[in-house]
Protein backbone atom coordinates (compact mmCIF):
# COMPACT_ATOMS: atom_id res chain seq x y z
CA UNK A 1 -38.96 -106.48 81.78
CA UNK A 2 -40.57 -105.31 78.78
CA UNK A 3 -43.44 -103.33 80.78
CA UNK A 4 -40.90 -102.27 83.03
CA UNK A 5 -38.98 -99.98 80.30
CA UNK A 6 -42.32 -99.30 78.70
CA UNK A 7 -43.62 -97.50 81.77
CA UNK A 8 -40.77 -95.67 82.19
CA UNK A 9 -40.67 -94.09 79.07
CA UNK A 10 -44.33 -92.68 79.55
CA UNK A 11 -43.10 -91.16 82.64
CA UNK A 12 -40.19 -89.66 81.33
CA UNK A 13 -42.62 -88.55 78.11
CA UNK A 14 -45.00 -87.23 80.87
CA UNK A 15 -42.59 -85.19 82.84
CA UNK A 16 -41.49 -83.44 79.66
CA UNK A 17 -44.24 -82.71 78.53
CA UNK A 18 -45.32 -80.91 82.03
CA UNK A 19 -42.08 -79.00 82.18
CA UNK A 20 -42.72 -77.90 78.55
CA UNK A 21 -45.80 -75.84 79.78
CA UNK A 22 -43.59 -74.55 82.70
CA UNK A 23 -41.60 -72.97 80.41
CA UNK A 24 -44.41 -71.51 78.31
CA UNK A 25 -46.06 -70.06 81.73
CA UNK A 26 -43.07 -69.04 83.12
CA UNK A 27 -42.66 -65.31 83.14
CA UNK A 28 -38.99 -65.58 81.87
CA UNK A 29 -40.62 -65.75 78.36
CA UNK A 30 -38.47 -67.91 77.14
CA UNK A 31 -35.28 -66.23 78.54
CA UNK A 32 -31.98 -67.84 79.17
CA UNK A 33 -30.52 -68.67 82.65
CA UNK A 34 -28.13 -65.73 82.05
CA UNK A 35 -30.74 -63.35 81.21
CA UNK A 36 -32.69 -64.23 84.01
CA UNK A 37 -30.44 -64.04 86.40
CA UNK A 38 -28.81 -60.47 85.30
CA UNK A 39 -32.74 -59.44 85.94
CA UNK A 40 -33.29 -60.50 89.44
CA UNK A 41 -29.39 -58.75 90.02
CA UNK A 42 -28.32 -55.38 91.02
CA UNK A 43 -26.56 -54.26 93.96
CA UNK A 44 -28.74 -51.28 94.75
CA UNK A 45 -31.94 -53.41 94.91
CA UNK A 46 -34.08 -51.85 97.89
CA UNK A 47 -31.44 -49.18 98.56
CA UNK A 48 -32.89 -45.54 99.02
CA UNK A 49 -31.20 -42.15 98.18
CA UNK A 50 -31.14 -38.88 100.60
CA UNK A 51 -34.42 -38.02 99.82
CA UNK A 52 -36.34 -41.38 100.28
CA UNK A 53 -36.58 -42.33 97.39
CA UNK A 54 -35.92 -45.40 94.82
CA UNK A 55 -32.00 -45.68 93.88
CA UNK A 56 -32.43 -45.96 90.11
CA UNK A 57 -30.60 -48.93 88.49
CA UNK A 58 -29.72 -49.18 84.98
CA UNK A 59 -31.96 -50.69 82.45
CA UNK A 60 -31.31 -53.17 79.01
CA UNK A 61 -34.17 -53.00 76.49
CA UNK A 62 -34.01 -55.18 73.40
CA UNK A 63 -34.68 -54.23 70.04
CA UNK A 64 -38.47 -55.35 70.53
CA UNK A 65 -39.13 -54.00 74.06
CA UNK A 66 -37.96 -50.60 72.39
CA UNK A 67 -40.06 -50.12 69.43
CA UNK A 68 -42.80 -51.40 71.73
CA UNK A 69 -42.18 -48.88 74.40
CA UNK A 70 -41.42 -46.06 71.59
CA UNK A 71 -38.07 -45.74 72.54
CA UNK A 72 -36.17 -42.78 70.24
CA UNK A 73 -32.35 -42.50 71.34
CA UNK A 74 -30.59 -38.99 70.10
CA UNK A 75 -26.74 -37.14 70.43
CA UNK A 76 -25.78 -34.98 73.04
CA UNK A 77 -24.28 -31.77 70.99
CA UNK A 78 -23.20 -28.39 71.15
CA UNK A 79 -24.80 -25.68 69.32
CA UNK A 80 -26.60 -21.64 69.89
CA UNK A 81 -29.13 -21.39 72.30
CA UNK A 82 -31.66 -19.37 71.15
CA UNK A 83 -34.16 -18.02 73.83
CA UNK A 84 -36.90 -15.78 74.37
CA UNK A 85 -37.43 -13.72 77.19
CA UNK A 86 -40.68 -12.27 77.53
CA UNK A 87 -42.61 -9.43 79.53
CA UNK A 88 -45.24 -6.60 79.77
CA UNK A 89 -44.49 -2.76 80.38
CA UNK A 90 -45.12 0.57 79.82
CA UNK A 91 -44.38 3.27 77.59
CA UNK A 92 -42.90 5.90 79.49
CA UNK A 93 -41.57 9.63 78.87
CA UNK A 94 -37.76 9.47 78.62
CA UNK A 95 -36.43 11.63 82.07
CA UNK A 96 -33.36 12.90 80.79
CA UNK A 97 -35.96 14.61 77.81
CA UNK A 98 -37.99 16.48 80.07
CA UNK A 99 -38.33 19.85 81.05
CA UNK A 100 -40.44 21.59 83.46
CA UNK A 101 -40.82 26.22 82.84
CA UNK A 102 -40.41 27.64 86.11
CA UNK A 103 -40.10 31.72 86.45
CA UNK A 104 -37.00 32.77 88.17
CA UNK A 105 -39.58 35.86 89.39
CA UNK A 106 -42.92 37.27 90.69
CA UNK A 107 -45.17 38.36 88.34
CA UNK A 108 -48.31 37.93 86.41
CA UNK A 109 -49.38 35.80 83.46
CA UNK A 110 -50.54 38.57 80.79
CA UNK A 111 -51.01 36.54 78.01
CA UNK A 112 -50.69 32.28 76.98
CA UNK A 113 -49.81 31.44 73.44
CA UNK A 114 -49.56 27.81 74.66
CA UNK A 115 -53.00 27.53 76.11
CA UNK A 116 -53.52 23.46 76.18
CA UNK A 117 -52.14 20.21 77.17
CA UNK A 118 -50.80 18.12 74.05
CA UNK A 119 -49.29 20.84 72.25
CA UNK A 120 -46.40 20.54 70.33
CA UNK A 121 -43.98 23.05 70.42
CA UNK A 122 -40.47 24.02 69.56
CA UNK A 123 -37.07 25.24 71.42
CA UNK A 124 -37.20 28.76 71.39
CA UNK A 125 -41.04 28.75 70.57
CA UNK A 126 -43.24 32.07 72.81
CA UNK A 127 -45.10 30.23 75.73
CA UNK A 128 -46.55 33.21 77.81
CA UNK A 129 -45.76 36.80 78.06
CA UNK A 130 -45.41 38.26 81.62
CA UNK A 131 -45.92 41.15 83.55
CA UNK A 132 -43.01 41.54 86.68
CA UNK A 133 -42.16 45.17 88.16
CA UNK A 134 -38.69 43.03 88.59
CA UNK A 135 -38.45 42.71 84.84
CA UNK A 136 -39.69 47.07 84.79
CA UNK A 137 -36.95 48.14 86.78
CA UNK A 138 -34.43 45.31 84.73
CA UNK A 139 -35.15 47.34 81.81
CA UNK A 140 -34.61 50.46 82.64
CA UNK A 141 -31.48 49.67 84.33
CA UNK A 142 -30.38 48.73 80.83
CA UNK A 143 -31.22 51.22 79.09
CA UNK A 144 -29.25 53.70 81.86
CA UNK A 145 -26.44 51.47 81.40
CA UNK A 146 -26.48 51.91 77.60
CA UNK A 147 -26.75 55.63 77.49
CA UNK A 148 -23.96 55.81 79.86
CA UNK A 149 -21.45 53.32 78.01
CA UNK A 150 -22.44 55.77 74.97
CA UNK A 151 -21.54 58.42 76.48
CA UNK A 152 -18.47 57.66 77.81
CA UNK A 153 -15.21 57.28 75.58
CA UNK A 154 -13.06 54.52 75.43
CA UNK A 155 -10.09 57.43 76.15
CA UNK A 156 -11.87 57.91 79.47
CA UNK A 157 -10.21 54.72 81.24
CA UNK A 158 -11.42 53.22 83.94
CA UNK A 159 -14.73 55.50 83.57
CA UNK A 160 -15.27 53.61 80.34
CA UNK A 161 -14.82 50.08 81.55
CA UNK A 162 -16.73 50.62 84.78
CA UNK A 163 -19.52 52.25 82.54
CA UNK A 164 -19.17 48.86 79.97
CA UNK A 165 -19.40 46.33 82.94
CA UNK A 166 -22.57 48.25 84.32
CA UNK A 167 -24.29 47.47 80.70
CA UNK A 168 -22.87 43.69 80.41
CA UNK A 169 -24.22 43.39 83.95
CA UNK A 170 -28.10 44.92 83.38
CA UNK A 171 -27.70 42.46 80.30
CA UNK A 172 -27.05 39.24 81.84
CA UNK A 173 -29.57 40.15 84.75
CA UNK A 174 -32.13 39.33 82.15
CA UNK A 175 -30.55 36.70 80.51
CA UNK A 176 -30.63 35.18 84.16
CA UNK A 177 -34.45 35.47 84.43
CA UNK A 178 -34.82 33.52 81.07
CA UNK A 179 -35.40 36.64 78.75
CA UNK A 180 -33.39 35.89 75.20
CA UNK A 181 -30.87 37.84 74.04
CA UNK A 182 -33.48 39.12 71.11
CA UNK A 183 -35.22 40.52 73.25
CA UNK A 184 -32.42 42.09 75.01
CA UNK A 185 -31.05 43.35 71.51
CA UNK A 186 -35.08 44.74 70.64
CA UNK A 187 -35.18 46.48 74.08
CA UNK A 188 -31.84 48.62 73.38
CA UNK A 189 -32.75 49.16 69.73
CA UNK A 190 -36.07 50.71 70.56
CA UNK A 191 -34.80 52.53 73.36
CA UNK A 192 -38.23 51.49 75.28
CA UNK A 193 -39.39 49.80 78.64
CA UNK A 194 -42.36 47.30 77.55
CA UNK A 195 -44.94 46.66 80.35
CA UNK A 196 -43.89 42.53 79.35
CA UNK A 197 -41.30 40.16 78.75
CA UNK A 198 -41.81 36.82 76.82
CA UNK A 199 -40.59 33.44 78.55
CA UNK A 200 -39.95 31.07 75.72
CA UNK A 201 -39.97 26.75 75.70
CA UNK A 202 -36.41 25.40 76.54
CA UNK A 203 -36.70 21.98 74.69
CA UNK A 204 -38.75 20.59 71.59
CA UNK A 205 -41.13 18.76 72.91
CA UNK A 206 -45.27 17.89 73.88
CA UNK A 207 -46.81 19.75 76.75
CA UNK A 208 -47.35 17.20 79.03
CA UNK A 209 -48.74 19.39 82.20
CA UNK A 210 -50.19 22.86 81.99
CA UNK A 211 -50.75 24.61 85.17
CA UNK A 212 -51.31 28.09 84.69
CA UNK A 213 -54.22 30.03 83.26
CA UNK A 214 -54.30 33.70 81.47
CA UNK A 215 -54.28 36.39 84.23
CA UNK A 216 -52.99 34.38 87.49
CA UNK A 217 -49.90 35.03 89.55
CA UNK A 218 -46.89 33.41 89.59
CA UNK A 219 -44.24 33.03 91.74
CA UNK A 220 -39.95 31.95 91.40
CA UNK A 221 -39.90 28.08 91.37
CA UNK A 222 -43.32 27.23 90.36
CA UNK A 223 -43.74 24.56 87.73
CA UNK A 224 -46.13 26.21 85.01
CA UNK A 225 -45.53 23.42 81.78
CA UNK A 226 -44.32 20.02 82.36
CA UNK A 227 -42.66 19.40 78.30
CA UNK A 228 -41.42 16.38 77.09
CA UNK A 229 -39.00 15.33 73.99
CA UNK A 230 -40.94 11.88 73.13
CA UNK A 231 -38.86 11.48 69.99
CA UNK A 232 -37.28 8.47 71.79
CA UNK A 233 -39.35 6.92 74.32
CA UNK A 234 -38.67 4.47 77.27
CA UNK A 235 -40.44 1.08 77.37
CA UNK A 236 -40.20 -0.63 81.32
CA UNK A 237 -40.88 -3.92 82.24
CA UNK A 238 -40.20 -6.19 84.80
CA UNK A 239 -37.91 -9.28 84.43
CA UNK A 240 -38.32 -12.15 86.56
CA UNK A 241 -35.10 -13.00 88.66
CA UNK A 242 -34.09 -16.18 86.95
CA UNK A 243 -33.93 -14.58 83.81
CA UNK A 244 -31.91 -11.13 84.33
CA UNK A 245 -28.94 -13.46 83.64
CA UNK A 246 -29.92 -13.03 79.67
CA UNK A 247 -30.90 -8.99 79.98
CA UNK A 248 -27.69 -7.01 79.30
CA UNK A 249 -27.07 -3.51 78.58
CA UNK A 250 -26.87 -3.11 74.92
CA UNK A 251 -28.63 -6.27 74.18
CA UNK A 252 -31.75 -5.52 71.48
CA UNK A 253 -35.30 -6.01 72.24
CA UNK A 254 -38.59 -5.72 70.40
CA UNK A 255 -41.90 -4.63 71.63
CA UNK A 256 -45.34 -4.73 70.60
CA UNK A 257 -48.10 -2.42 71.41
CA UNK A 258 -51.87 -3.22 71.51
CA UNK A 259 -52.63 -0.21 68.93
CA UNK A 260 -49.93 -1.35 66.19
CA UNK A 261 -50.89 -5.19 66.03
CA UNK A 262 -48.33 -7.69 64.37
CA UNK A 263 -45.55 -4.82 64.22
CA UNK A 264 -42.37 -4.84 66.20
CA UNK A 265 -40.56 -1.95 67.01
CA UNK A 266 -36.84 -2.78 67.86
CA UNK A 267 -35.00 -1.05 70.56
CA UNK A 268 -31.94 -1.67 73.11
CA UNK A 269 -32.09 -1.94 76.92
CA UNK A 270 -30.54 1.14 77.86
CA UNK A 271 -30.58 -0.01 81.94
CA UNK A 272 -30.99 -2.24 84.42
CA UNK A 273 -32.30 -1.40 87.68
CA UNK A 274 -29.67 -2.38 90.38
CA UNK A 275 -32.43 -3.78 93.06
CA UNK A 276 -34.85 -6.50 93.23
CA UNK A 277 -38.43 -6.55 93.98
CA UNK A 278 -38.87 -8.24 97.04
CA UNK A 279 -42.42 -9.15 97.03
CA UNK A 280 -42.86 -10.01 92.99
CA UNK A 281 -38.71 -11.16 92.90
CA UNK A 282 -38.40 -9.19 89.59
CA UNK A 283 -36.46 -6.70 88.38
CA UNK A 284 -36.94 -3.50 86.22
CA UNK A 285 -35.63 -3.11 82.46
CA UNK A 286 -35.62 0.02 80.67
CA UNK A 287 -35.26 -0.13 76.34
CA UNK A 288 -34.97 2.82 74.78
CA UNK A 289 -37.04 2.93 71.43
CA UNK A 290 -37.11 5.64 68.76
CA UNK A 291 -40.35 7.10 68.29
CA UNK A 292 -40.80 8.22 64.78
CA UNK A 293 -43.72 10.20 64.03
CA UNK A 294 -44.74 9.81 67.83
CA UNK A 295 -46.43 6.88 67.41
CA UNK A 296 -45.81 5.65 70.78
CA UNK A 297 -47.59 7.43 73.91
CA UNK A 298 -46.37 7.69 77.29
CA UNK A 299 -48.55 5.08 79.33
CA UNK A 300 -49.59 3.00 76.60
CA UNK A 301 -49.17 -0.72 77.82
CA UNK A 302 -46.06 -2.88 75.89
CA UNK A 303 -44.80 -6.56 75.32
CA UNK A 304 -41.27 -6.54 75.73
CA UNK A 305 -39.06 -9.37 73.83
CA UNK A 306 -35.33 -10.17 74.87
CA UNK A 307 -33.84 -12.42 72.02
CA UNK A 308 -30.73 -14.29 73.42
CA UNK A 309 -28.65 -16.32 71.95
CA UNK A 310 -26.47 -18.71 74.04
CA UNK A 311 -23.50 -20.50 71.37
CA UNK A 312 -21.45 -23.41 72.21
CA UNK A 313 -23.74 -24.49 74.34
CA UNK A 314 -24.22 -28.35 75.27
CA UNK A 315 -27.90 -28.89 74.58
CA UNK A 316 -30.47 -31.75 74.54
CA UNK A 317 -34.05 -32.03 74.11
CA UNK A 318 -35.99 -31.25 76.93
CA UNK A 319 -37.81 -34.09 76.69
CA UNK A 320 -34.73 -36.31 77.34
CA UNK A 321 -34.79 -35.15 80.80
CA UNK A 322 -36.61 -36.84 83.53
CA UNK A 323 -37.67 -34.06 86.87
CA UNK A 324 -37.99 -35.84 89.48
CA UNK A 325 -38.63 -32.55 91.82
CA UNK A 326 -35.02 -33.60 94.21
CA UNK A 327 -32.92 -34.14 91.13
CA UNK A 328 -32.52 -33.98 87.29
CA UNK A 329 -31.97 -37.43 85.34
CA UNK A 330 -31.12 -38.53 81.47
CA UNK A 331 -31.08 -41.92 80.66
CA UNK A 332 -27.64 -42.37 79.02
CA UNK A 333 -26.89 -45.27 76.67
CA UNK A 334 -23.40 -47.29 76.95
CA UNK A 335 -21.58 -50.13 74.43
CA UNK A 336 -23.25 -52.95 75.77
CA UNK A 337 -27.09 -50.86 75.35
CA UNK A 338 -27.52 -50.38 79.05
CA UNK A 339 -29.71 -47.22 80.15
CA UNK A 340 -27.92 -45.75 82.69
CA UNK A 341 -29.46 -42.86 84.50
CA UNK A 342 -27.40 -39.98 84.85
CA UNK A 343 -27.76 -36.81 87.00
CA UNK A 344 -27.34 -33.37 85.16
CA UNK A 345 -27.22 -29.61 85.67
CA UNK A 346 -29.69 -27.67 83.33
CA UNK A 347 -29.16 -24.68 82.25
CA UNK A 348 -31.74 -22.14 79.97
CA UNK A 349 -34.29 -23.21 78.33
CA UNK A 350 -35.89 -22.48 74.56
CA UNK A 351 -38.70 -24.22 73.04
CA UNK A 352 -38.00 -27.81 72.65
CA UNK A 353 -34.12 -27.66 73.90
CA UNK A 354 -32.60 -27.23 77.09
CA UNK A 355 -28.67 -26.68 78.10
CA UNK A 356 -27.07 -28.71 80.01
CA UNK A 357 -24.27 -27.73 82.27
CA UNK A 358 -22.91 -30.63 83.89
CA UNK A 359 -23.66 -34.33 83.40
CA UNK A 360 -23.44 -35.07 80.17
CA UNK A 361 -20.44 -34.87 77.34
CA UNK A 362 -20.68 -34.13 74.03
CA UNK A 363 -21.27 -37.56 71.57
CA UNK A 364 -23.05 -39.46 74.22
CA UNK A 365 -26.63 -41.42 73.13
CA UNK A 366 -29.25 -40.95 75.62
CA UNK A 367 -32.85 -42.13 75.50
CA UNK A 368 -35.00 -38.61 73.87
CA UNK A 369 -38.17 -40.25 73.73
CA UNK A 370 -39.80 -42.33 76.43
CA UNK A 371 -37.99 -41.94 79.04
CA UNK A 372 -40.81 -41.91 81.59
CA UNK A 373 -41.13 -45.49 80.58
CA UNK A 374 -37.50 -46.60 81.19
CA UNK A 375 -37.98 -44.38 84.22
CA UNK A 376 -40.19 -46.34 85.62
CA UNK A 377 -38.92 -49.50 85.04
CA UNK A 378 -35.51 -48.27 86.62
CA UNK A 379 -37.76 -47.59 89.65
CA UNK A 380 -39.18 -50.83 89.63
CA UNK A 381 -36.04 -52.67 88.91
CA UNK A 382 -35.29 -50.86 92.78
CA UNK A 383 -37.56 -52.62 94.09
CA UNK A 384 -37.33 -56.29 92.38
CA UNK A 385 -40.46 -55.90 90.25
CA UNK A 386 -38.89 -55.64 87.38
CA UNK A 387 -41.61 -56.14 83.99
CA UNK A 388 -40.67 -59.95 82.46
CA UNK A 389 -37.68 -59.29 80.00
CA UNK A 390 -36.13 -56.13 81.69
CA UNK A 391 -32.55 -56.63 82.23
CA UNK A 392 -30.74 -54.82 85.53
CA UNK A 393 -27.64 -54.31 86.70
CA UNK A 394 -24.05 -53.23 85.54
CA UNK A 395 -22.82 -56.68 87.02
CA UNK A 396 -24.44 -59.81 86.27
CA UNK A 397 -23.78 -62.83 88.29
CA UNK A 398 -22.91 -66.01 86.73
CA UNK A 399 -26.10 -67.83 85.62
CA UNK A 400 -26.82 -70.34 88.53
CA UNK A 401 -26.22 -74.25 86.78
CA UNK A 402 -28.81 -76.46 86.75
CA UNK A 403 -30.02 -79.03 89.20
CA UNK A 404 -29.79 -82.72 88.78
CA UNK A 405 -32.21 -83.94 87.90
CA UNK A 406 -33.88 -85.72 91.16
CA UNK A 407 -37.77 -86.57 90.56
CA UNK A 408 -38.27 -90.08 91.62
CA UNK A 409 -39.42 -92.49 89.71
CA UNK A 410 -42.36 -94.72 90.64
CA UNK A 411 -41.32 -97.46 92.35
CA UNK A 412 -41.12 -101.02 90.81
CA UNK A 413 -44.16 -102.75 91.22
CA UNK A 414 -44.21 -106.80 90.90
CA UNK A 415 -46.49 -109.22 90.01
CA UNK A 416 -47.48 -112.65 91.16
């Protein structure tokens, strides 16, 4: 009897001892029923979404599988938006500042005091004198009319107004082919036809086209100086379709040119262009810039900055979010620590933060660092191959109750 109870307590001591190095091989790691059994659950477990892939099931971490994986948890909150939009131009001649000097007349160039390209030059300033037979026979017209009106006295009656109209007529005549009223007033106090007549620059501006020379013949309409007012200039660039939402009229900008390095000139866009490029999907901006001291030259190439700022806007860091190229996901954190993924809207961007527009409310905890990690073990938790110590699920099954205990025992053996 006494070997009987002696070998059964080395079995018993045996079968311990081999179920002791189960446990320590086990890939549980030392987990409880209940934890093992919320791992191998989830309802979702081999399901697929619309686009083929994984459904995504919710993941628990504990405090050492997070500072193993890095895991940095941050607060959804509201706050400005601060953006850059950037782009490349040019520096362009404002259009509502230019003027082109046309003669209204034939004639012939007789002299150029504007003889160059470049030139600066003033409202009012003498750009070339001209010779017309038009502008002859003008003159002398006036000067009939004058002697006339002085002849006649205002107690003559309708002789003397018809004889005043005549003279206000030949006057305006010339003021109609450009000739100033000085000149007007100098042709009536001399009492003298001069062989020319002096066409003068309507604007302040540079001479950006010369297309005459001394001597040659002109005709009415043709363009002889193109002059522009470049005390404001225009600076053009084209704004990529996704941003125009952040471009409005009004709105200040700052450019940079290649010939005044590390200085920003500020400026507002002064227009948007109402169509699209169809081939480049952009669209042109126009900011109007002062121009002091003509620093900035039509053509010269530009780097156009739109500052925006976006406030009360729900914002996260952009490393938070997971793109999956079909959808959007943060990895939001609940009471019991579960990692939820979550499908959200975003919105702009700038630097390090991105807005998010739906998805997400404000005071949540969601996983900001890592979360290609949890990620993937959401995937794998899809698929049942879940790493050992990952928790799944939102609903855990009871944990299953253990077996009784049925290994045999060796059977009695007797002795003679």
């Amino acid at each position: 009897m006494k070997r009987r109870v002696l070998l059964l307590s080395l079995t018993a001591a045996v079968f311990a001892g081999a179920c002791g190095r189960k446990a320590e091989e086990s890939p549980m790691g030392g987990m409880t029923a209940e934890e093992h059994a919320r791992m191998q659950a989830g309802g979702t477990q081999g399901a697929v979404d619309t686009a083929g892939a994984a459904v995504r099931q919710p993941v628990h971490l504990t405090p050492e599988q997070e500072r193993a994986l890095g895991v940095v948890y941050t607060t959804v909150s509201r706050g400005t938006l601060t953006r850059t939009v950037r782009t490349v131009g040019r520096i362009a001649a404002p259009e509502p500042k230019i003027a082109d000097v046309t003669p209204k007349i034939d004639g012939f160039v007789e002299e150029l005091f504007v003889n160059y390209t470049g030139d600066a030059v003033r409202r009012g300033e003498p750009l070339l004198t001209i010779y017309s037979p038009m502008l002859v026979s003008a003159q002398q017209e006036l000067l009939t009319a004058r002697r006339l009106a002085a002849q006649v006295d205002s107690s003559a009656g309708e002789a003397w107004v018809s004889a005043q109209a005549t003279l206000v007529g030949a006057r305006r005549r010339l003021a109609y082919w450009d000739i100033t009223p000085e000149q007007v007033q100098e042709i009536e106090r001399s009492g003298e036809v001069t062989k020319t007549l002096t066409l003068v620059s309507p604007v302040d501006g540079i001479v950006m086209e010369k297309l005459l020379v001394q001597g040659q013949q002109v005709m009415p309409g043709m363009r002889l100086y193109r002059i522009a007012d470049l005390s404001t200039v225009w600076a053009e660039g084209d704004v990529f379709e996704q941003d125009l939402q952040f471009v409005r009229v009004g709105s200040q900008a700052h450019i940079e040119v290649a010939a005044y390095p590390g200085q920003h000139l500020m400026g507002r866009v002064s227009f948007v262009y109402p169509t699209v490029d169809q081939e480049s999907r952009t669209n042109r901006v126009r900011v109007t810039v002062p121009n002091a001291g003509l620093r900035l030259k039509p053509g010269m190439f530009t780097t156009i900055y739109f500052d925006v700022a976006q406030a009360d806007a729900l914002v996260v860091p952009a490393g938070a979010v997971v793109v999956t190229g079909e959808r959007n996901l943060v990895f939001v954190k609940d009471a019991e620590g579960m990692l939820t993924p979550a499908e959200v809207v975003l919105g702009g961007r700038a630097g390090d933060q991105v807005e998010i527009l739906e998805g997400l409310v404000e005071g949540q905890t969601i996983v900001g660092a890592a979360n290609f990690l949890v990620d993937a073990e959401s995937r794998l938790a899809s698929t049942g191959s879940a790493m050992p110590g990952m928790q799944h699920g939102t609903h855990p099954p009871p944990a299953p109750k253990a077996k009784p205990d049925t290994m045999r025992m060796p059977m009695e053996h007797k002795h003679d």
